[in-house]
Protein backbone atom coordinates (compact mmCIF):
# COMPACT_ATOMS: atom_id res chain seq x y z
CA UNK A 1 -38.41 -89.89 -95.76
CA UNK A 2 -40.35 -86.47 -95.25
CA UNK A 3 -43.15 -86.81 -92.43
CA UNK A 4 -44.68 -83.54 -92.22
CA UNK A 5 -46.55 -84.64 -88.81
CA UNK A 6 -43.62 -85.04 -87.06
CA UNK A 7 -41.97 -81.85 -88.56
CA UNK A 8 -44.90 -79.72 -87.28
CA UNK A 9 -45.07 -81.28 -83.89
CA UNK A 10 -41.38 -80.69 -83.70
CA UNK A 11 -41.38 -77.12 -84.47
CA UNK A 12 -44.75 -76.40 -82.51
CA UNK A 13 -43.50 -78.58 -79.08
CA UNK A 14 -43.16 -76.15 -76.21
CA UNK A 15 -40.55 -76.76 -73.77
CA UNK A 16 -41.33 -76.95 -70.16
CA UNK A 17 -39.91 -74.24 -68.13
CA UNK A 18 -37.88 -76.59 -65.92
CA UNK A 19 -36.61 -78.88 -68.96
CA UNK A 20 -35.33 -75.59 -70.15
CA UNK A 21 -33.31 -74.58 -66.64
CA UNK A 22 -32.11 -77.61 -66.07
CA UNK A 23 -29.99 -77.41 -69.11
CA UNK A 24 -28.77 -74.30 -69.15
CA UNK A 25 -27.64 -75.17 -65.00
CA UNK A 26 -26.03 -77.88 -67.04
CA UNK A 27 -24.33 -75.89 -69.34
CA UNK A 28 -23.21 -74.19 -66.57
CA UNK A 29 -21.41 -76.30 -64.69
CA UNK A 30 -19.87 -78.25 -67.61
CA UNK A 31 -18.34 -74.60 -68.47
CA UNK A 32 -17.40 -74.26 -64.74
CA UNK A 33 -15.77 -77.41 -64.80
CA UNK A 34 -14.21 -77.82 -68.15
CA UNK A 35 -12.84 -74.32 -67.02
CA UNK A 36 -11.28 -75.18 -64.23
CA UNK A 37 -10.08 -78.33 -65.14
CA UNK A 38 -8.39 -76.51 -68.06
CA UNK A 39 -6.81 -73.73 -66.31
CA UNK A 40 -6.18 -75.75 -63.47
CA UNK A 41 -3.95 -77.91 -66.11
CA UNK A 42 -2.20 -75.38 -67.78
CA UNK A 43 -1.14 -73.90 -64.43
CA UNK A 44 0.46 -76.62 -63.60
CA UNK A 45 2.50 -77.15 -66.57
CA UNK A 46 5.26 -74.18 -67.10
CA UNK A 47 2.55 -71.81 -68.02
CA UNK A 48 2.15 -69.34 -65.19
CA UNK A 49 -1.38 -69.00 -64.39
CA UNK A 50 -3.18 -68.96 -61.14
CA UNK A 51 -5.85 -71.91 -60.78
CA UNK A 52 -6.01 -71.02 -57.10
CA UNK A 53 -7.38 -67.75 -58.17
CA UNK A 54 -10.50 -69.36 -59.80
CA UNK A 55 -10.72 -71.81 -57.60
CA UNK A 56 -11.19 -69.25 -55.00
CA UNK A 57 -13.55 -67.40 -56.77
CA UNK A 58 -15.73 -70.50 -57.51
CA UNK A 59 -16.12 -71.43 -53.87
CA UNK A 60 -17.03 -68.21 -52.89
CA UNK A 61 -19.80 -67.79 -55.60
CA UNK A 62 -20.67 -71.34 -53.45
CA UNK A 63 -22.95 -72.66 -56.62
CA UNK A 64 -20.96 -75.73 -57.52
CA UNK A 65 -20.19 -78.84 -54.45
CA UNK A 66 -16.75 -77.94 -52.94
CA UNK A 67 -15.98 -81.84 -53.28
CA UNK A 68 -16.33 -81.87 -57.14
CA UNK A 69 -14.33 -78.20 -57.68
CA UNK A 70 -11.22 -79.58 -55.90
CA UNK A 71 -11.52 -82.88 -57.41
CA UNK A 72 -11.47 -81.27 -60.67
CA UNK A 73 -8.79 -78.44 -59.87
CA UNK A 74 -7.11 -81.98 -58.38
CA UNK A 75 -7.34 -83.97 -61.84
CA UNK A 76 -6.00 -81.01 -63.95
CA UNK A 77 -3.61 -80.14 -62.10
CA UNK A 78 -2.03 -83.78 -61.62
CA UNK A 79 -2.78 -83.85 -65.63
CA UNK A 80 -0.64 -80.65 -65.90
CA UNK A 81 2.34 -82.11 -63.93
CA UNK A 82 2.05 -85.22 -65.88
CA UNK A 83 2.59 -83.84 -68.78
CA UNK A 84 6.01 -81.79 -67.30
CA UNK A 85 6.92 -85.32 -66.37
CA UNK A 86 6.69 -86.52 -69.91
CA UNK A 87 8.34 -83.28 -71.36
CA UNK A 88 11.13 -84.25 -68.48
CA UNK A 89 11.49 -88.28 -70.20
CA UNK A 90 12.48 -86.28 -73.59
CA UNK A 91 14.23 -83.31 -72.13
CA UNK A 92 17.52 -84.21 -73.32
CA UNK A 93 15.77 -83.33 -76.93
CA UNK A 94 13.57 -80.57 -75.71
CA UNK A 95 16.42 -78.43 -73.49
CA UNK A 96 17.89 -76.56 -76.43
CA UNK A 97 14.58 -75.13 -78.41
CA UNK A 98 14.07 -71.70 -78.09
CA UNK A 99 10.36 -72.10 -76.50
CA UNK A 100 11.55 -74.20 -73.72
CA UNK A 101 10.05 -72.22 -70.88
CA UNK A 102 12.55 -73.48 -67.30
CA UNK A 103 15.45 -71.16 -67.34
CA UNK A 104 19.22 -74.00 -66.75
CA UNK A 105 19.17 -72.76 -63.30
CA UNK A 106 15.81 -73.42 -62.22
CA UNK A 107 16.30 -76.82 -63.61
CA UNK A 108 19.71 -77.47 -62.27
CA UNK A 109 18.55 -76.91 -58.44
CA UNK A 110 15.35 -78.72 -59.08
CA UNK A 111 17.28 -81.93 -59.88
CA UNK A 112 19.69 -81.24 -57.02
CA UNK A 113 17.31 -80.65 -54.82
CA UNK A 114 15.31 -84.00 -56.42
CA UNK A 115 18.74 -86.35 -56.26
CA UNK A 116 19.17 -85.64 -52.42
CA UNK A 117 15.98 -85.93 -51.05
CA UNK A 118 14.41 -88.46 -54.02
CA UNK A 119 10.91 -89.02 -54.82
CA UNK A 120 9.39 -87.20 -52.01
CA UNK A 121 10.57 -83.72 -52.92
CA UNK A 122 7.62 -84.34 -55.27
CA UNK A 123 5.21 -83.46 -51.78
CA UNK A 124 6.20 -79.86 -53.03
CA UNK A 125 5.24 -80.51 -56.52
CA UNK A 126 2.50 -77.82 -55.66
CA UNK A 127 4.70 -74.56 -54.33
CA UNK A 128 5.51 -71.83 -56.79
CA UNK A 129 8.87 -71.37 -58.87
CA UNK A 130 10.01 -74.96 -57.94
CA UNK A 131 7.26 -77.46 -57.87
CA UNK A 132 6.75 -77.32 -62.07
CA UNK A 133 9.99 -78.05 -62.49
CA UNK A 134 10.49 -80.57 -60.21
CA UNK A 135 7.45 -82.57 -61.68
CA UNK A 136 9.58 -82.28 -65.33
CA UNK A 137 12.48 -83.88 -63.14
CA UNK A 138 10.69 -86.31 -61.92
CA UNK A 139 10.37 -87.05 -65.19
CA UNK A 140 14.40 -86.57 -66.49
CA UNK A 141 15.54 -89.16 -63.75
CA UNK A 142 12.81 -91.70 -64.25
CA UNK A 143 10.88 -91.67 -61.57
CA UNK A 144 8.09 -94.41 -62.34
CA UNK A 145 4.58 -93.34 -63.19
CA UNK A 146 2.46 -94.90 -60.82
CA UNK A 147 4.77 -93.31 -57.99
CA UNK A 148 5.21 -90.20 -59.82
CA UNK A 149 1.11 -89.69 -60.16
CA UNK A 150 0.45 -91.01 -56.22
CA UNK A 151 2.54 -88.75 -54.64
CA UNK A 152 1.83 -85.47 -56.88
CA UNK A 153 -1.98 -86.47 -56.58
CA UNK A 154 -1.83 -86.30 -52.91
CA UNK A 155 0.16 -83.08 -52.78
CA UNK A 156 -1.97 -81.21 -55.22
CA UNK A 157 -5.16 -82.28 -53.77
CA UNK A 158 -4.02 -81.30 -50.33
CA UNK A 159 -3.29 -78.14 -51.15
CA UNK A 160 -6.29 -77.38 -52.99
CA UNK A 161 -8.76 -78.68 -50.13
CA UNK A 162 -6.52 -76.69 -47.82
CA UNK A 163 -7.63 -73.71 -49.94
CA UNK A 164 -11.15 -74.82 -49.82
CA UNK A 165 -11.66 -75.12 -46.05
CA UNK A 166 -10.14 -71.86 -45.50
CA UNK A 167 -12.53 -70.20 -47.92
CA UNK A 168 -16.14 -72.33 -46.71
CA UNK A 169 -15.50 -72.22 -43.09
C-alpha cells in the first residue's frame, strides 16, 4: 500500500542537529573499534602488522575510553592467536603448502622452547618473532582450549594496558 501522507512527511522530516551527531559519533567509534579489533586480530595471527601502533595512536587522539580500546585490542588479539592455535591442531596438513607463513626453524624452537617449559611459555604469547608461533604450538601439542584462551588472554591484555598507562599517564 501507497500512503502519500506518510511519504511526504518522510521526505519533509528534518533531523535534529543532535540526532544527526550522535550518529555519525556512532559511526565513529564502531569504525574505531571494528578497526582495531580487526587489525588487532590479524596481528596476531602470522600476519606482521603492528596493532600496538594504532593502539597508540588511538589513546593519544584520547576520544574513545582507554578501558574499551584495550579490551577490544584484547579480544582480537586473543581471536588472532586462537586461530594460530587451530591452524597448529591441523598443522601436520598445513606445514607443506607453499603459503604457510612460520619458516621450520621458527617452529622447531617454538615447540622446544613450549615442551620444556609447557603451557606457560604461552605468558609470552605477546613478544615479537616467537609469541605467534608459539600460540600455533600450543595448538600442535594439544594444549586444551579453555587453558590455551586463559593464559593468552591474560598475557595479551597485560601487555596492551601496559601500553596504555604508559601513553595516559
Amino acid at each position: 500500500m501507497h500512503h502519500p501522507e506518510a511519504e511526504h512527511r518522510r521526505k519533509t522530516a528534518k533531523l535534529s542537529p543532535s540526532f544527526t551527531v550522535a550518529r555519525i559519533s556512532l559511526m565513529v567509534n564502531l569504525s574505531v573499534y571494528g578497526g582495531l579489533f580487526a587489525v588487532a586480530l590479524v596481528a596476531a595471527t602470522l600476519f606482521p602488522l603492528q596493532s600496538e601502533a594504532l593502539l597508540a595512536g588511538l589513546l593519544i587522539a584520547g576520544k574513545q575510553p582507554v578501558w574499551m580500546l584495550v579490551a577490544v585490542a584484547s579480544v582480537g588479539n586473543v581471536v588472532g592467536s586462537t586461530i594460530n592455535w587451530a591452524m597448529g591442531r591441523s598443522i601436520e596438513k598445513l606445514r607443506e603448502r607453499r603459503w604457510f607463513p612460520i619458516k621450520p626453524r621458527a617452529l622447531e624452537r617454538a615447540e622446544n622452547c613450549y615442551r620444556r617449559f609447557g603451557r606457560w611459555t604461552l605468558l609470552l604469547s605477546w613478544t615479537p618473532v616467537i609469541g605467534d608461533p608459539l600460540t600455533m604450538i600450543a595448538g600442535v601439542l594439544r594444549e586444551p582450549l579453555w587453558s590455551f584462551l586463559l593464559i593468552v588472554a591474560i598475557a595479551k591484555t597485560a601487555r596492551y594496558a601496559v601500553i596504555a598507562a604508559l601513553l595516559t599517564m
